[in-house]
N, C-alpha and C. Protein backbone atom coordinates (compact mmCIF):
# COMPACT_ATOMS: atom_id res chain seq x y z
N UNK A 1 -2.94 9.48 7.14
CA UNK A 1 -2.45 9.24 5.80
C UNK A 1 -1.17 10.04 5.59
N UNK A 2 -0.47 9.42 4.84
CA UNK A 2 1.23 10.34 4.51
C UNK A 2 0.95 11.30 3.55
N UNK A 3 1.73 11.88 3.75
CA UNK A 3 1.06 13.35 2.62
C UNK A 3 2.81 13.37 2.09
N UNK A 4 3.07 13.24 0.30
CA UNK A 4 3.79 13.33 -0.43
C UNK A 4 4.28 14.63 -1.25
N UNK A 5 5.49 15.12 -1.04
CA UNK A 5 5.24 16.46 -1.50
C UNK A 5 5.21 16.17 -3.13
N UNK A 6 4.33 16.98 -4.22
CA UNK A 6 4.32 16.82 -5.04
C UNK A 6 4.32 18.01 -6.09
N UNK A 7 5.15 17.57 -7.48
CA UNK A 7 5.63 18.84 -8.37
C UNK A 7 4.47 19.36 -9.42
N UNK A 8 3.64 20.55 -8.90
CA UNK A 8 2.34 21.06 -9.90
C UNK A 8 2.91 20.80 -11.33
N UNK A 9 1.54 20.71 -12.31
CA UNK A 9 2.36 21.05 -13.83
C UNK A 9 2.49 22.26 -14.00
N UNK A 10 2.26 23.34 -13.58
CA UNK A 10 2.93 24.54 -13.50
C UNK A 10 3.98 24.73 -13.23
N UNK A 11 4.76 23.66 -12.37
CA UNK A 11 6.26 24.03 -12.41
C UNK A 11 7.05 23.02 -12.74
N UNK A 12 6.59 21.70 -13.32
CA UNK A 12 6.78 21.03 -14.28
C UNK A 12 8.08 21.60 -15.17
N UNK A 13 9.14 20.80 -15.13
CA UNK A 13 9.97 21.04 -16.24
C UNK A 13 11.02 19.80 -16.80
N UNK A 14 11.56 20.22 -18.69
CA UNK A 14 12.17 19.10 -18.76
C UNK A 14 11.52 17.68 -18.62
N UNK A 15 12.68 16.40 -18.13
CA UNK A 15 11.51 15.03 -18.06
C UNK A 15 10.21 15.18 -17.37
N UNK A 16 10.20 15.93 -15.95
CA UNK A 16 8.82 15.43 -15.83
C UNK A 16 7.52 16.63 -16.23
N UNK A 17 7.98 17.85 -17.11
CA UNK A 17 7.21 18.07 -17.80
C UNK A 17 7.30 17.46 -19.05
N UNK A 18 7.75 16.42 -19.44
CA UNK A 18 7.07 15.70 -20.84
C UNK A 18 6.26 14.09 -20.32
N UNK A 19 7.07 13.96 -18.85
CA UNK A 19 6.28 12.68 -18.00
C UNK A 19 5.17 13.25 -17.90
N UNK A 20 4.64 14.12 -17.33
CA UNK A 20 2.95 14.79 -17.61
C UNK A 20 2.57 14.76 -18.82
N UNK A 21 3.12 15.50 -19.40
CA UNK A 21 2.54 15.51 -21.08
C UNK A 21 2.11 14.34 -21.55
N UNK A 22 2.84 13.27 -21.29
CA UNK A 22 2.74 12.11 -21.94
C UNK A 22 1.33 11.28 -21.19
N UNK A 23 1.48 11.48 -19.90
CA UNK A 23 0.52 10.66 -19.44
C UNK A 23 -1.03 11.24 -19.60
N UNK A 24 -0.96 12.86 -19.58
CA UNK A 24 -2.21 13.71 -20.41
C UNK A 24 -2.82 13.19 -21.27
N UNK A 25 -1.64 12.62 -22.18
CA UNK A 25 -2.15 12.84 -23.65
C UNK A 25 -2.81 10.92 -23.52
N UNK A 26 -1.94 10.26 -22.70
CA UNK A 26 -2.75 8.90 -23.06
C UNK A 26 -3.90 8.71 -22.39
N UNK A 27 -4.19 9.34 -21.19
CA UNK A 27 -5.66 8.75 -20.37
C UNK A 27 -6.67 10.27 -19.77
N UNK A 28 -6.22 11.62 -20.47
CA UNK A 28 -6.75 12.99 -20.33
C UNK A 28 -6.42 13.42 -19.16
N UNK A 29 -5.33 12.67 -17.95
CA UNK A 29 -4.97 13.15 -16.91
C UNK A 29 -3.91 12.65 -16.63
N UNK A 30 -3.25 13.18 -15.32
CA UNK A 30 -1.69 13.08 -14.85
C UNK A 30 -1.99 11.52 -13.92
N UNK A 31 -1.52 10.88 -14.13
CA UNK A 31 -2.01 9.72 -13.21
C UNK A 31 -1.25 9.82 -11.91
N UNK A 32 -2.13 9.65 -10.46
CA UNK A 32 -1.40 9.76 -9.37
C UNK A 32 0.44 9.28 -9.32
N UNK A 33 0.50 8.13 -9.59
CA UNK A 33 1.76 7.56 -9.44
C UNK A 33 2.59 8.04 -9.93
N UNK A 34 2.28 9.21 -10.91
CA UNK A 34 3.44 10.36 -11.64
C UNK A 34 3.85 11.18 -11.04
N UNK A 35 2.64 11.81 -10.42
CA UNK A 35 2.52 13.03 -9.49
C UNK A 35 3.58 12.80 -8.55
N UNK A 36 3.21 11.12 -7.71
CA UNK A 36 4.09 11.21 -6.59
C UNK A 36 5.45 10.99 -6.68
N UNK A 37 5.75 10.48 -8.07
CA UNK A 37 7.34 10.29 -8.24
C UNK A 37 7.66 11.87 -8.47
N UNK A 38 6.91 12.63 -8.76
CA UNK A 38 7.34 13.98 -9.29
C UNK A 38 9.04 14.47 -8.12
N UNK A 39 9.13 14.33 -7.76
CA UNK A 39 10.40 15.13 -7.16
C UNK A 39 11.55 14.30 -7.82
N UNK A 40 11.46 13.36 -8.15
CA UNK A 40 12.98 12.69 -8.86
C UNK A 40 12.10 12.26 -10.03
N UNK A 41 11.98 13.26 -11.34
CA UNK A 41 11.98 12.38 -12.50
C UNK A 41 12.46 11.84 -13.39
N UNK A 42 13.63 11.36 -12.99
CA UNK A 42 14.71 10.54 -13.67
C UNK A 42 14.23 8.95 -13.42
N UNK A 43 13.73 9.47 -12.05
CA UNK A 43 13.84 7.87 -11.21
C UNK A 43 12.29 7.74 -11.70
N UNK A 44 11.20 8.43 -11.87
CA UNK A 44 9.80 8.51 -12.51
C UNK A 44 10.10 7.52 -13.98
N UNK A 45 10.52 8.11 -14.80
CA UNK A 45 10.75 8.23 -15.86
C UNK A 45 11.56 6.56 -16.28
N UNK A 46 12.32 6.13 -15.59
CA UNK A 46 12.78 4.62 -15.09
C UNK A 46 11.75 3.66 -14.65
N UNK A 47 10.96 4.26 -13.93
CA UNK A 47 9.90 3.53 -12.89
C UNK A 47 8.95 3.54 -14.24
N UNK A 48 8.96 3.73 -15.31
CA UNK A 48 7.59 4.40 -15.85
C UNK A 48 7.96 2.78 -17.29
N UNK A 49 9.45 3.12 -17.43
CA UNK A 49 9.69 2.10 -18.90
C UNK A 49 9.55 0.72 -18.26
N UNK A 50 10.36 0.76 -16.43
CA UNK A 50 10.45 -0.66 -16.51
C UNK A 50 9.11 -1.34 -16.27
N UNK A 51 7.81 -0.24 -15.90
CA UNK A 51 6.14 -0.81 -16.05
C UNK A 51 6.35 -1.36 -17.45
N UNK A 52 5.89 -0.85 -18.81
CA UNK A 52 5.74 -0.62 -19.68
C UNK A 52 6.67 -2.04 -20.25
N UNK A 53 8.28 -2.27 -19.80
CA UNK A 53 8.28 -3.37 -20.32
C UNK A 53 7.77 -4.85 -19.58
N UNK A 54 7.34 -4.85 -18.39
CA UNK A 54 6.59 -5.85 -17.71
C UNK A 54 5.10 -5.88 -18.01
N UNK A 55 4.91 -5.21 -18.60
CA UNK A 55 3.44 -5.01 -18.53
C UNK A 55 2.59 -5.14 -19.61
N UNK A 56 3.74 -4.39 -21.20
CA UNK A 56 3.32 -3.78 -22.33
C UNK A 56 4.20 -4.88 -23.06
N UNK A 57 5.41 -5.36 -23.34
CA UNK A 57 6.08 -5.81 -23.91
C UNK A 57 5.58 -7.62 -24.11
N UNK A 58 6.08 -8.04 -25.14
CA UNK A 58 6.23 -9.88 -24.85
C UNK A 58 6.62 -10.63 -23.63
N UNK A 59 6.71 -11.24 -23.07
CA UNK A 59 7.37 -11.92 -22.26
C UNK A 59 6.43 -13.10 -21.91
N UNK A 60 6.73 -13.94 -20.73
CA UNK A 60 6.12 -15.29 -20.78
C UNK A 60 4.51 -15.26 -20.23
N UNK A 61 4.10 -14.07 -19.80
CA UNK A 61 2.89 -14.01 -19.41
C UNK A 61 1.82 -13.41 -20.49
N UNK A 62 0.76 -14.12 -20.46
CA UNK A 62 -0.32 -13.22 -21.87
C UNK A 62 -0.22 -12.03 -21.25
N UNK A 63 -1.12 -10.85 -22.22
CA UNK A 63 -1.87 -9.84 -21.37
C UNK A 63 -2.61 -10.28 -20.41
N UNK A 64 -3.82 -10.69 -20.70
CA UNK A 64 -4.49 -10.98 -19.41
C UNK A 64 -4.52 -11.61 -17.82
N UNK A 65 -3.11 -12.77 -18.04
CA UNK A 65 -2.53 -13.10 -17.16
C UNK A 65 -2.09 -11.84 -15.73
N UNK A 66 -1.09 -11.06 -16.96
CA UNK A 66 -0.17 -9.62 -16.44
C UNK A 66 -1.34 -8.73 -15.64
N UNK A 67 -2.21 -8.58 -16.20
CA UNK A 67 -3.49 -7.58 -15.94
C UNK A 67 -3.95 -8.21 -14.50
N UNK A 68 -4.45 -9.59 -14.64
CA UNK A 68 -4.94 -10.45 -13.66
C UNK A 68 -4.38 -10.02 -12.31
N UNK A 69 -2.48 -10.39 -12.57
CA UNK A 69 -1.99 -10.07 -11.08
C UNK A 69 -1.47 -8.86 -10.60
N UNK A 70 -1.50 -8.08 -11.49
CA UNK A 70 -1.70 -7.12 -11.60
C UNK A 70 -3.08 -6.26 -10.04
N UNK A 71 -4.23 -6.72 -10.86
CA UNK A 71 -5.12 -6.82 -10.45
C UNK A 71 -5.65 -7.23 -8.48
N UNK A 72 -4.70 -8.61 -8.62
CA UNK A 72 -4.85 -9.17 -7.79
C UNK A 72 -3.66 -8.27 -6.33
N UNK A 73 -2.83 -7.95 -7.01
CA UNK A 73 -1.58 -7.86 -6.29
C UNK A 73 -1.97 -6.19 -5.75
N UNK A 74 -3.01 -5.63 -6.24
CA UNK A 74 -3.31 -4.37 -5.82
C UNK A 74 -4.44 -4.74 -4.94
N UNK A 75 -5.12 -5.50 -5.10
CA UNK A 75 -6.24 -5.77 -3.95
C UNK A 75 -5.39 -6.25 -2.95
N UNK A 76 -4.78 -6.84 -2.80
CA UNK A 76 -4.12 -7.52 -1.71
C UNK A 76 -3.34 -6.18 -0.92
N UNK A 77 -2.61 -5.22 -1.07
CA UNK A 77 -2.26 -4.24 -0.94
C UNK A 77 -3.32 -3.29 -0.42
N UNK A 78 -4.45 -3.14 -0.66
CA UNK A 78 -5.26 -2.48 -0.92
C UNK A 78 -5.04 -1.18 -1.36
N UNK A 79 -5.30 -1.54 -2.70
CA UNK A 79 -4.90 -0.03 -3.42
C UNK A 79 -5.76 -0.07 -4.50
N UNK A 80 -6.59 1.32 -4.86
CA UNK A 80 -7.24 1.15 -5.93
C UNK A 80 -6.23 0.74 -7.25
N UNK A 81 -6.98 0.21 -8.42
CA UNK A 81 -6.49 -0.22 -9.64
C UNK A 81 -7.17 0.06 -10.61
C-alpha cells in the first residue's frame, strides 16, 4: 500500500486548518480525502468546492442520480464510499 505523507491537526494552519475545522464540524471527523490533500491546501480547498458544486449544487442530474454514480464509480475503483 502507498503511504501518503500527511499534515496532523496539530500543525494544521491557515486554509487547511479551517479545511479540518470545517469538515469536523460537518461529519465529527477529518475525512480521509482531506488528510491526504493536506500538503497543498490550496489545491484541497479547490478539490473540495469543485465536489460540492458537482455534487451539492443544481445541475442536470437529481441527487440521487449524482449519489448513484457516485456510488457506483467507487465500487468500480474499489474504494470504500
Amino acid at each position: 500500500m502507498a503511504w501518503i505523507s500527511q499534515i496532523p491537526e496539530s500543525a494544521a494552519e491557515g486554509t487547511l486548518q479551517r479545511l479540518y475545522a470545517s469538515s469536523q464540524d460537518r461529519s465529527g471527523r477529518i475525512a480521509n480525502i482531506i488528510r491526504i490533500m493536506s500538503q497543498d491546501a490550496a489545491s484541497a480547498a479547490q478539490s473540495i468546492r469543485f465536489y460540492v458544486t458537482l455534487m451539492k449544487m443544481p445541475n442536470a442530474l437529481d441527487s440521487a442520480r449524482r449519489e448513484m454514480l457516485a456510488a457506483v464509480v467507487s465500487n468500480v475503483n474499489d474504494c470504500y464510499y
